[in-house]
PDB file of N, CA and C in Angstrom:
ATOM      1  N   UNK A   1      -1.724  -6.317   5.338  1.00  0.00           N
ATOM      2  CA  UNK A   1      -0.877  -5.146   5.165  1.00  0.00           C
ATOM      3  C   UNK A   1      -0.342  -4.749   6.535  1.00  0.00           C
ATOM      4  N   UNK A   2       1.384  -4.505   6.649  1.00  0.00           N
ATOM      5  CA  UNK A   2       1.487  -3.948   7.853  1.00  0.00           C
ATOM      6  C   UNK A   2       1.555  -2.669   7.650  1.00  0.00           C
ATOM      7  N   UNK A   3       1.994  -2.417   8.978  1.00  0.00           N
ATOM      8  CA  UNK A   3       2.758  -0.478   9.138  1.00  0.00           C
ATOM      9  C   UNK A   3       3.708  -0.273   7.683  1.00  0.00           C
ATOM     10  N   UNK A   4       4.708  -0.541   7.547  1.00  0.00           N
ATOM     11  CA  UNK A   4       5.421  -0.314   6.303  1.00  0.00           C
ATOM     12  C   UNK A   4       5.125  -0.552   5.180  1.00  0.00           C
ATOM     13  N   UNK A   5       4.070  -1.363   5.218  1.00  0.00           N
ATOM     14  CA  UNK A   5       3.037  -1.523   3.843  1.00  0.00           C
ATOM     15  C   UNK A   5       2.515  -0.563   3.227  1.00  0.00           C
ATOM     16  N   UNK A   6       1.617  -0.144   4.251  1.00  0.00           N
ATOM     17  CA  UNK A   6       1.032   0.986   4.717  1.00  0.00           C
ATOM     18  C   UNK A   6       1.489   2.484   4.166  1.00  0.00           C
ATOM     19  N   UNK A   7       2.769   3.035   4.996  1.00  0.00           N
ATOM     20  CA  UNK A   7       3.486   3.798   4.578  1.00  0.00           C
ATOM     21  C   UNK A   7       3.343   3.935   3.158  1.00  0.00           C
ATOM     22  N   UNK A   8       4.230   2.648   2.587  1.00  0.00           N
ATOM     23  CA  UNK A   8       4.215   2.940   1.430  1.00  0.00           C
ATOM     24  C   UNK A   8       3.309   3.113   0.190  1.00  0.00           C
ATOM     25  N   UNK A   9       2.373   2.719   0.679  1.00  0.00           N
ATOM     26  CA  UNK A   9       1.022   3.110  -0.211  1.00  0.00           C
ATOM     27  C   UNK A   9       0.282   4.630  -0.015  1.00  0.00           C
ATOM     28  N   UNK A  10       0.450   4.409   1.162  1.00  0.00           N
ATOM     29  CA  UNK A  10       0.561   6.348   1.476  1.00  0.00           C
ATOM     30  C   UNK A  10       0.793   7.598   0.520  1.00  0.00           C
ATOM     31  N   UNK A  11       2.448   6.730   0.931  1.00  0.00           N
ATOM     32  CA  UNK A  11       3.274   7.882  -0.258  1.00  0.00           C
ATOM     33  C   UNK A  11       3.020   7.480  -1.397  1.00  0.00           C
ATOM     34  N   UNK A  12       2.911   6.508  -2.200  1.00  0.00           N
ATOM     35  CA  UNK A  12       2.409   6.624  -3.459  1.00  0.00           C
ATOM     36  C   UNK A  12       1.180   7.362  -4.007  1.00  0.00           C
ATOM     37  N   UNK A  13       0.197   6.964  -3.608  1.00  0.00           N
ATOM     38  CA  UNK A  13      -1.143   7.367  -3.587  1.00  0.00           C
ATOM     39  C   UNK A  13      -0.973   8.943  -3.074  1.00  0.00           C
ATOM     40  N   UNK A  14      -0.307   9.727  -2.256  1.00  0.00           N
ATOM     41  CA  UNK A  14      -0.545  11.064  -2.321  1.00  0.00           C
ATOM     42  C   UNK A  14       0.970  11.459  -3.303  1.00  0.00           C
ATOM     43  N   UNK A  15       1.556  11.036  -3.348  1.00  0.00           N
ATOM     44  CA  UNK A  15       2.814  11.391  -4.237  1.00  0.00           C
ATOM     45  C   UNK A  15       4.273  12.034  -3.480  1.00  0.00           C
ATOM     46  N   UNK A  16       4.203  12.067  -2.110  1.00  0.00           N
ATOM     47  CA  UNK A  16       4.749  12.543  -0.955  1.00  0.00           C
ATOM     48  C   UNK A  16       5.991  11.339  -0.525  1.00  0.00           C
ATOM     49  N   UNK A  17       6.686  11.490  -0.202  1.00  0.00           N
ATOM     50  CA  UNK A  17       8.262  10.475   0.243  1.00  0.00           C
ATOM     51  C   UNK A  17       7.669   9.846   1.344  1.00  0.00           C
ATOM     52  N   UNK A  18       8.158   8.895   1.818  1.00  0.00           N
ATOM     53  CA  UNK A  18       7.943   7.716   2.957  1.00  0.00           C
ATOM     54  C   UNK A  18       8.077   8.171   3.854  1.00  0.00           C
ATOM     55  N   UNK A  19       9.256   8.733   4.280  1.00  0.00           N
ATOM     56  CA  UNK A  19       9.272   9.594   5.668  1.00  0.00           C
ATOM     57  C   UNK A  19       8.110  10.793   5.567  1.00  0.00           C
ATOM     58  N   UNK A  20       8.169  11.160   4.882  1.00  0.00           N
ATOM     59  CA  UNK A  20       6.659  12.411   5.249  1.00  0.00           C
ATOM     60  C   UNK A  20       5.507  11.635   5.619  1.00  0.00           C
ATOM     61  N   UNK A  21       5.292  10.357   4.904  1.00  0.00           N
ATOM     62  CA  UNK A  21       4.099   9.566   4.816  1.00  0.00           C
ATOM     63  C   UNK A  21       4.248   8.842   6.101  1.00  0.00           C
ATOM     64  N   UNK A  22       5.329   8.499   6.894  1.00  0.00           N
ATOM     65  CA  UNK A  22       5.520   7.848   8.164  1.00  0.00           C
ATOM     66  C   UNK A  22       5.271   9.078   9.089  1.00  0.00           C
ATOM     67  N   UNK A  23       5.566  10.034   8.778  1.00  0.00           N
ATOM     68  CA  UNK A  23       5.352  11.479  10.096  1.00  0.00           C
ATOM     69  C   UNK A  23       3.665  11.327  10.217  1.00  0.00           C
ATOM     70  N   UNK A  24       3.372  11.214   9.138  1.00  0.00           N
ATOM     71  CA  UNK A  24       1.726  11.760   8.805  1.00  0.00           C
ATOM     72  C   UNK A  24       1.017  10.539   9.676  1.00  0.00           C
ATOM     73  N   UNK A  25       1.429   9.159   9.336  1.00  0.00           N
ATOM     74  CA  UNK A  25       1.251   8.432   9.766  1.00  0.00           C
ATOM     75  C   UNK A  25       0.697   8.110  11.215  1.00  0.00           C
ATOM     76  N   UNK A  26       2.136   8.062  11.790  1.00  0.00           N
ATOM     77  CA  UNK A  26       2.451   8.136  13.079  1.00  0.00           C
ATOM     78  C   UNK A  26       1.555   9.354  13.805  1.00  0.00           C
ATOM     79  N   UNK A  27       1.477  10.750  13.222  1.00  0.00           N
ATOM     80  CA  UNK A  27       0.511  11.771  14.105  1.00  0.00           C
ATOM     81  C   UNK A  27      -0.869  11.521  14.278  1.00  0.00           C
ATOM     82  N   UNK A  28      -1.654  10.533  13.076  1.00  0.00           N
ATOM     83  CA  UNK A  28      -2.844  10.277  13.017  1.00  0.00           C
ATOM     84  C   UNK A  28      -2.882   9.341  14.491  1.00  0.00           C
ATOM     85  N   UNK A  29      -1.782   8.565  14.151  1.00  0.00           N
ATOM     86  CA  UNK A  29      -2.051   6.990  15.214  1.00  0.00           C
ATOM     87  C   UNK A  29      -1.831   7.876  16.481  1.00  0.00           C
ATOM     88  N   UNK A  30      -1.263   8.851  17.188  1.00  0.00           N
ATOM     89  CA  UNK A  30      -0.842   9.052  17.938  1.00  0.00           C
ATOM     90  C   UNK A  30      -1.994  10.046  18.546  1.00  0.00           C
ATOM     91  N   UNK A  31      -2.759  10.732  17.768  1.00  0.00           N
ATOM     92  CA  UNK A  31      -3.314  11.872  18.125  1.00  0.00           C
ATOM     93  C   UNK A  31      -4.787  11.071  18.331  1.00  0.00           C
ATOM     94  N   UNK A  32      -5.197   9.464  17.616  1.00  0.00           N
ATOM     95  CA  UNK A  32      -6.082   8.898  17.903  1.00  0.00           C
ATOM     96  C   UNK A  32      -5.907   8.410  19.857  1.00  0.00           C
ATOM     97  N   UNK A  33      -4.950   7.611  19.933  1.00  0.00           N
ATOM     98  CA  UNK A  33      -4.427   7.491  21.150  1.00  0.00           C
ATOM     99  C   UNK A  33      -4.726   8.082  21.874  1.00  0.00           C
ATOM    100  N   UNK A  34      -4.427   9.305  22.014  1.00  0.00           N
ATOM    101  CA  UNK A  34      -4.662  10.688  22.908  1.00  0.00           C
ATOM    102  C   UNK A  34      -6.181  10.286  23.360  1.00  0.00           C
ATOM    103  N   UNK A  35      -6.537  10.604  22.192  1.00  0.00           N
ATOM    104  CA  UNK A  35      -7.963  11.636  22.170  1.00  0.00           C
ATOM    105  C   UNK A  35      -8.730  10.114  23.062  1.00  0.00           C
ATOM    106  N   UNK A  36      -8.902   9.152  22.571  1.00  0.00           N
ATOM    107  CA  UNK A  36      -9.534   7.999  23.203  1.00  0.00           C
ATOM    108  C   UNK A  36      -9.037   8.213  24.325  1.00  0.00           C
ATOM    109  N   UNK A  37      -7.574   7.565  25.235  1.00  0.00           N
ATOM    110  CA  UNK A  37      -7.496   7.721  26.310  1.00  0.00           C
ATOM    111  C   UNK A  37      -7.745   8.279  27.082  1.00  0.00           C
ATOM    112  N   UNK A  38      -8.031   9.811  26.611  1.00  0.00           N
ATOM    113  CA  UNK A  38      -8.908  10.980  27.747  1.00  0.00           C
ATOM    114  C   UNK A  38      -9.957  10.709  27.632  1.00  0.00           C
ATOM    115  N   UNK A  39     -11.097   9.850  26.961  1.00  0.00           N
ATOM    116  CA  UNK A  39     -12.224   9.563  27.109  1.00  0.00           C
ATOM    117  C   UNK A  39     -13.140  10.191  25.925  1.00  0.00           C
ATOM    118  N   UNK A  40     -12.563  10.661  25.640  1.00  0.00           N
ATOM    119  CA  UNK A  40     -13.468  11.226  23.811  1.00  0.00           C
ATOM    120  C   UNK A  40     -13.419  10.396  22.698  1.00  0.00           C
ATOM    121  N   UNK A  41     -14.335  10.561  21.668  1.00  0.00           N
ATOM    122  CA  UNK A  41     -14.368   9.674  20.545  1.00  0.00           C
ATOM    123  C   UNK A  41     -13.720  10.346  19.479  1.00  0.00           C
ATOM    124  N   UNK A  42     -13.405   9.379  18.942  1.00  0.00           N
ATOM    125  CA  UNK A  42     -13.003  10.050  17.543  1.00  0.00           C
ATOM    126  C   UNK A  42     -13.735   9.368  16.611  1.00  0.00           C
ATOM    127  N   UNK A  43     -14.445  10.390  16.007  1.00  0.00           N
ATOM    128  CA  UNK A  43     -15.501  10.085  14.297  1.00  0.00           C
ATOM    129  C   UNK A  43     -14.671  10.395  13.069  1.00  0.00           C
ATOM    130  N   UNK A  44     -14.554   9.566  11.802  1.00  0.00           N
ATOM    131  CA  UNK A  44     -14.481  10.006  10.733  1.00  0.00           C
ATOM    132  C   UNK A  44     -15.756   9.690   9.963  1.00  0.00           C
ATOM    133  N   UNK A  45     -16.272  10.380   9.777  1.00  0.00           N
ATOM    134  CA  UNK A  45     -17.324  10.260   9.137  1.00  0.00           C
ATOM    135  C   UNK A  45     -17.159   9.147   7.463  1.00  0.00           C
ATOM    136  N   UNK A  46     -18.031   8.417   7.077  1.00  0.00           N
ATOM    137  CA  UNK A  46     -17.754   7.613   6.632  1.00  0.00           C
ATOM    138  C   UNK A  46     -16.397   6.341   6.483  1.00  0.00           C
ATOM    139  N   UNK A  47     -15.948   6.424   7.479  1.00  0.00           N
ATOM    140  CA  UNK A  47     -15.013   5.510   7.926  1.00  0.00           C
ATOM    141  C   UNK A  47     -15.232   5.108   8.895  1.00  0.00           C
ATOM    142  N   UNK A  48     -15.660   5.254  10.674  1.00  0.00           N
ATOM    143  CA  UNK A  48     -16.092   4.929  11.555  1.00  0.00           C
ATOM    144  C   UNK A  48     -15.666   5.910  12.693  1.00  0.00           C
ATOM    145  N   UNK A  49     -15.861   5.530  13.906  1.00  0.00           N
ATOM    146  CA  UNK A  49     -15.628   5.647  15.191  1.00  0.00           C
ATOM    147  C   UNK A  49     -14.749   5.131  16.063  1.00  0.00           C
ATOM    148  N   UNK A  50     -13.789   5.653  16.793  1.00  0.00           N
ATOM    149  CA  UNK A  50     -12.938   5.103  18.084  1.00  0.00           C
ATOM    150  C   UNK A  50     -13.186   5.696  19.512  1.00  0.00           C
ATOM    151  N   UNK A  51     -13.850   4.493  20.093  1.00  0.00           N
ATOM    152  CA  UNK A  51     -13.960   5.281  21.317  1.00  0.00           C
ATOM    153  C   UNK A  51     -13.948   4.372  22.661  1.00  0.00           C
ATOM    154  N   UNK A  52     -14.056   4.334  23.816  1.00  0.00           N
ATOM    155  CA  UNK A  52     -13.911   3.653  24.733  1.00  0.00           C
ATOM    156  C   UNK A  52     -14.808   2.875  25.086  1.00  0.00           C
ATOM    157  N   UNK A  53     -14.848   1.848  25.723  1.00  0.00           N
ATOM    158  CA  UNK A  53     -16.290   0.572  26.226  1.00  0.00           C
ATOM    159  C   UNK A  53     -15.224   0.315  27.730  1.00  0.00           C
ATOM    160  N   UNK A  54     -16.572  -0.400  28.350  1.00  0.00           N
ATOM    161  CA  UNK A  54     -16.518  -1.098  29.572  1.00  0.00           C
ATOM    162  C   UNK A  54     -16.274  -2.503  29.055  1.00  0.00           C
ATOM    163  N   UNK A  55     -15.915  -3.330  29.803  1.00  0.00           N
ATOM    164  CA  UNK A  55     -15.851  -4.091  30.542  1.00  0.00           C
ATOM    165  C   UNK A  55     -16.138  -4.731  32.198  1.00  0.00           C
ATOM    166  N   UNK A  56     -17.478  -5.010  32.316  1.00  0.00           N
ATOM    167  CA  UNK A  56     -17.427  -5.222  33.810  1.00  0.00           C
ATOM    168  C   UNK A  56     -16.831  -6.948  34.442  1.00  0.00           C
ATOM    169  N   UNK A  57     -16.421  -6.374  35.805  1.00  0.00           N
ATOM    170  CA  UNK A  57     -15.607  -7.315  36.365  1.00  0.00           C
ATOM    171  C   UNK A  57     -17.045  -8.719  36.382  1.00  0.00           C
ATOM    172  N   UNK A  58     -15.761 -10.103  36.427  1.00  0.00           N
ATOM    173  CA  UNK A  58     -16.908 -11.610  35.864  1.00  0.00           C
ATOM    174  C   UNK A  58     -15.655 -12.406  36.546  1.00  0.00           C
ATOM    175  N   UNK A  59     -16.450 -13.307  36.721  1.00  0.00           N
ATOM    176  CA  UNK A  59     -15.379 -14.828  37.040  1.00  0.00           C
ATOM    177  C   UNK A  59     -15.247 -15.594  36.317  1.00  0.00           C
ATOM    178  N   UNK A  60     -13.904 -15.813  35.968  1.00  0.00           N
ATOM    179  CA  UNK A  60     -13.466 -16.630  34.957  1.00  0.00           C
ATOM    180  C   UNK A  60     -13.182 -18.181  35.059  1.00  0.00           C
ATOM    181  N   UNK A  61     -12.783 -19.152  34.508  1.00  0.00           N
ATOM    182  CA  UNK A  61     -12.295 -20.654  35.292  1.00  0.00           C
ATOM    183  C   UNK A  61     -10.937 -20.513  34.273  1.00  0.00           C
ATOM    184  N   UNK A  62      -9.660 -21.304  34.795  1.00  0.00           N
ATOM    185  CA  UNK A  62      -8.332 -21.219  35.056  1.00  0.00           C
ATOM    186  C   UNK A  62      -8.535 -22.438  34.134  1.00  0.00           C
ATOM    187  N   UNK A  63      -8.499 -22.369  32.619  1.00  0.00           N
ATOM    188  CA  UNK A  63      -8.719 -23.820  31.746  1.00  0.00           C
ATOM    189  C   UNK A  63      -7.412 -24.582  32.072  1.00  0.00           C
ATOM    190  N   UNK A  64      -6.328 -24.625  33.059  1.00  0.00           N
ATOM    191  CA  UNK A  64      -5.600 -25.883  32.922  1.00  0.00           C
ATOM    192  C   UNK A  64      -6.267 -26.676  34.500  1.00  0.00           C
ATOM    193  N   UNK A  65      -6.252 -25.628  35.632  1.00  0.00           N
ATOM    194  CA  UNK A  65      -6.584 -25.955  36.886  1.00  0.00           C
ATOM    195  C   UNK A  65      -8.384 -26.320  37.316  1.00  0.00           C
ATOM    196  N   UNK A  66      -8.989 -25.864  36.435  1.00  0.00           N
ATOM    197  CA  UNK A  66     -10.583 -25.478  36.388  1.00  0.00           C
ATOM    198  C   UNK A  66     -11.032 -24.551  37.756  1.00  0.00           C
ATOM    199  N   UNK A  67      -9.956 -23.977  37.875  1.00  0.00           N
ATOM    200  CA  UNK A  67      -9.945 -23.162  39.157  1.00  0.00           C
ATOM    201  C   UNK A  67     -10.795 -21.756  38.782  1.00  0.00           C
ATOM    202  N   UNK A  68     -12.070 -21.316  39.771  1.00  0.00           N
ATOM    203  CA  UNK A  68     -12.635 -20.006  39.270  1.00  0.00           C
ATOM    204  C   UNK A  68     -11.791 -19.081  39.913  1.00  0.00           C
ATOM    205  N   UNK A  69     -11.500 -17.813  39.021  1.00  0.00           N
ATOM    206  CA  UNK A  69     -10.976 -16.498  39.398  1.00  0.00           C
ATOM    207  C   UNK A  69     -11.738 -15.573  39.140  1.00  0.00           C
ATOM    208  N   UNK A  70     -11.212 -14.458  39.501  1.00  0.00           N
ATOM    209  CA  UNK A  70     -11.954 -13.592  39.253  1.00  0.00           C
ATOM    210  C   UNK A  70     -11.238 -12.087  38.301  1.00  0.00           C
ATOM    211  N   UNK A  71     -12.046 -12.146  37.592  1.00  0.00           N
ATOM    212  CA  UNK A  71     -11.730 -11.083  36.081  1.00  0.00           C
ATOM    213  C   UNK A  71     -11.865  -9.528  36.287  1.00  0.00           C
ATOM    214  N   UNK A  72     -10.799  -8.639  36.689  1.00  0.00           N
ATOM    215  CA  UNK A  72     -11.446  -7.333  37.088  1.00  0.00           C
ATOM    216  C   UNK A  72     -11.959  -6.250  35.938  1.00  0.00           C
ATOM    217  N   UNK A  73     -12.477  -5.793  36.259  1.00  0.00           N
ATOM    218  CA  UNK A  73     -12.922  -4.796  35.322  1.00  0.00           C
ATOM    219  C   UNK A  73     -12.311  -3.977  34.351  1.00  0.00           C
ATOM    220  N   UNK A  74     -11.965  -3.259  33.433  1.00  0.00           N
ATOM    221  CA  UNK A  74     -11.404  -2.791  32.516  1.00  0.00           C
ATOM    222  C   UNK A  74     -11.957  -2.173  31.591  1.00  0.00           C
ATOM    223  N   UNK A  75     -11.016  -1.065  30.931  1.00  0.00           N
ATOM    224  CA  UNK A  75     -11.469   0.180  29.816  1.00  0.00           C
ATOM    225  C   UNK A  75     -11.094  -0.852  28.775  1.00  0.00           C
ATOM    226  N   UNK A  76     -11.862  -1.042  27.769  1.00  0.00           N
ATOM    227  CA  UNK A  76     -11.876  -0.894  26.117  1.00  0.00           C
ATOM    228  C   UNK A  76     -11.762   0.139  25.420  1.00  0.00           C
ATOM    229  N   UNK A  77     -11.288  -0.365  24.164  1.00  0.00           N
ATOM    230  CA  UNK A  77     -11.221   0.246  22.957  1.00  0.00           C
ATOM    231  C   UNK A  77     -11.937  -0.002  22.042  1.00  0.00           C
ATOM    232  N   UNK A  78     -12.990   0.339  21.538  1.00  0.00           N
ATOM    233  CA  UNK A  78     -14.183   0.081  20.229  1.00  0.00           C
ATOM    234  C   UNK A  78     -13.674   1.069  19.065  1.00  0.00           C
ATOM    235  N   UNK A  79     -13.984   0.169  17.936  1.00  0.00           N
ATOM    236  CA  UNK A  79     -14.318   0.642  16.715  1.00  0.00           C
ATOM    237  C   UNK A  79     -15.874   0.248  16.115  1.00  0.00           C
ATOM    238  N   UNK A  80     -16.327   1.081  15.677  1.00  0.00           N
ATOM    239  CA  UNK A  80     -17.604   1.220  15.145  1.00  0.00           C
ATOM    240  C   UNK A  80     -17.139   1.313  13.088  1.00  0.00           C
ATOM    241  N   UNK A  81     -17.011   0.401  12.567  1.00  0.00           N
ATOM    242  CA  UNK A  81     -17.390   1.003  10.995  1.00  0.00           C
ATOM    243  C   UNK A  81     -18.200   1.948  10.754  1.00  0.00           C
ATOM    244  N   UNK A  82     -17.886   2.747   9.658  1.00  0.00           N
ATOM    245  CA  UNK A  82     -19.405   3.401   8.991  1.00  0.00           C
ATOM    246  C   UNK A  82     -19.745   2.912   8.359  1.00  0.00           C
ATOM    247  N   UNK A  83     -20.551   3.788   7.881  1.00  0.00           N
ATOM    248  CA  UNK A  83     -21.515   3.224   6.336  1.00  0.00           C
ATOM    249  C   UNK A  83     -20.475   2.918   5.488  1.00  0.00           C
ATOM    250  N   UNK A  84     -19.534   4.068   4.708  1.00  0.00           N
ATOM    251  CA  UNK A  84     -19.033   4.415   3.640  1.00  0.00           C
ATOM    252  C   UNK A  84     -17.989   2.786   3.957  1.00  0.00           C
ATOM    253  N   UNK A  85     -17.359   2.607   4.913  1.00  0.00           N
ATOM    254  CA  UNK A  85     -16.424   1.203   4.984  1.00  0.00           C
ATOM    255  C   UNK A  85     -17.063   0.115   4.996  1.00  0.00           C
ATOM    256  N   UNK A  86     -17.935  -0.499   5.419  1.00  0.00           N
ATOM    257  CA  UNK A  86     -18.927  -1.582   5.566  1.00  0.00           C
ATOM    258  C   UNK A  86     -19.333  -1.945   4.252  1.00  0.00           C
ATOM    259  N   UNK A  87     -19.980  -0.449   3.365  1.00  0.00           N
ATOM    260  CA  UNK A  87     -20.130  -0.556   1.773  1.00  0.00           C
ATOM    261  C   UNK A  87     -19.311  -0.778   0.959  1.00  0.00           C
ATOM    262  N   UNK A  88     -17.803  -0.454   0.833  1.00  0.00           N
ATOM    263  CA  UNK A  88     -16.854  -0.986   0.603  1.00  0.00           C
ATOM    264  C   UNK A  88     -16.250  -2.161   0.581  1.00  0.00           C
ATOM    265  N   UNK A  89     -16.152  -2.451   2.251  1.00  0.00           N
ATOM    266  CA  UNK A  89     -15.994  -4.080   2.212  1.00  0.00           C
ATOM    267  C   UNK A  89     -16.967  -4.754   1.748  1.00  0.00           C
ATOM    268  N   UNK A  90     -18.221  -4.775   2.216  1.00  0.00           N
ATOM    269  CA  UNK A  90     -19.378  -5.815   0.839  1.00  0.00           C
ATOM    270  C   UNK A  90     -19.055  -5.659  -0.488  1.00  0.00           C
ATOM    271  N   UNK A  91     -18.908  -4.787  -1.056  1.00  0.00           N
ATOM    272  CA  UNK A  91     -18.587  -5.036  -2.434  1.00  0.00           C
ATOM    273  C   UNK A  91     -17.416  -5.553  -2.904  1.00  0.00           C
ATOM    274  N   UNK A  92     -16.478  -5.759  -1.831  1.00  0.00           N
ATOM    275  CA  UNK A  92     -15.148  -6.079  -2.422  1.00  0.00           C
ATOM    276  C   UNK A  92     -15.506  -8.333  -2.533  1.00  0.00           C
TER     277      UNK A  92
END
């Protein structure tokens, strides 16, 4: 399913037009964004968690040259499932 997939199951399922269902959309994705990038999590309870991870800096090898480099460090993005999604997907 993409983004416009998406949408449109939105609006069906609440009974609301596509563009309302793309506003709604878009504020969830956007306000998730936020909130992670300043360093906070976001929980939905029975759906999961978004929140930030490390990455620490490692040396890598250059698979055409076999040359080692070196890998710097970096912020992640984690998702955690919950219960309520995990139970869902097994049963499906």
């Amino acid at each position: 399913m993409n983004k416009q997939e998406l949408i449109g199951a939105v609006a069906s399922a609440s009974g609301t037009s596509k563009i309302a269902a793309e506003d709604a959309i878009n504020a969830v994705f956007e306000t998730i964004s936020k909130t992670v990038a300043a360093g906070d999590t976001v929980q939905l309870i029975g759906f999961g968690s978004f929140g930030t991870g490390e990455c620490a800096a490692r040396t890598g090898r250059n698979p055409q040259t076999g040359e080692t480099i070196k890998i710097a460090a970096a912020k992640t993005v984690r998702f955690t499932a919950g219960k309520g999604f995990k139970d869902a997907v097994n049963q499906a």
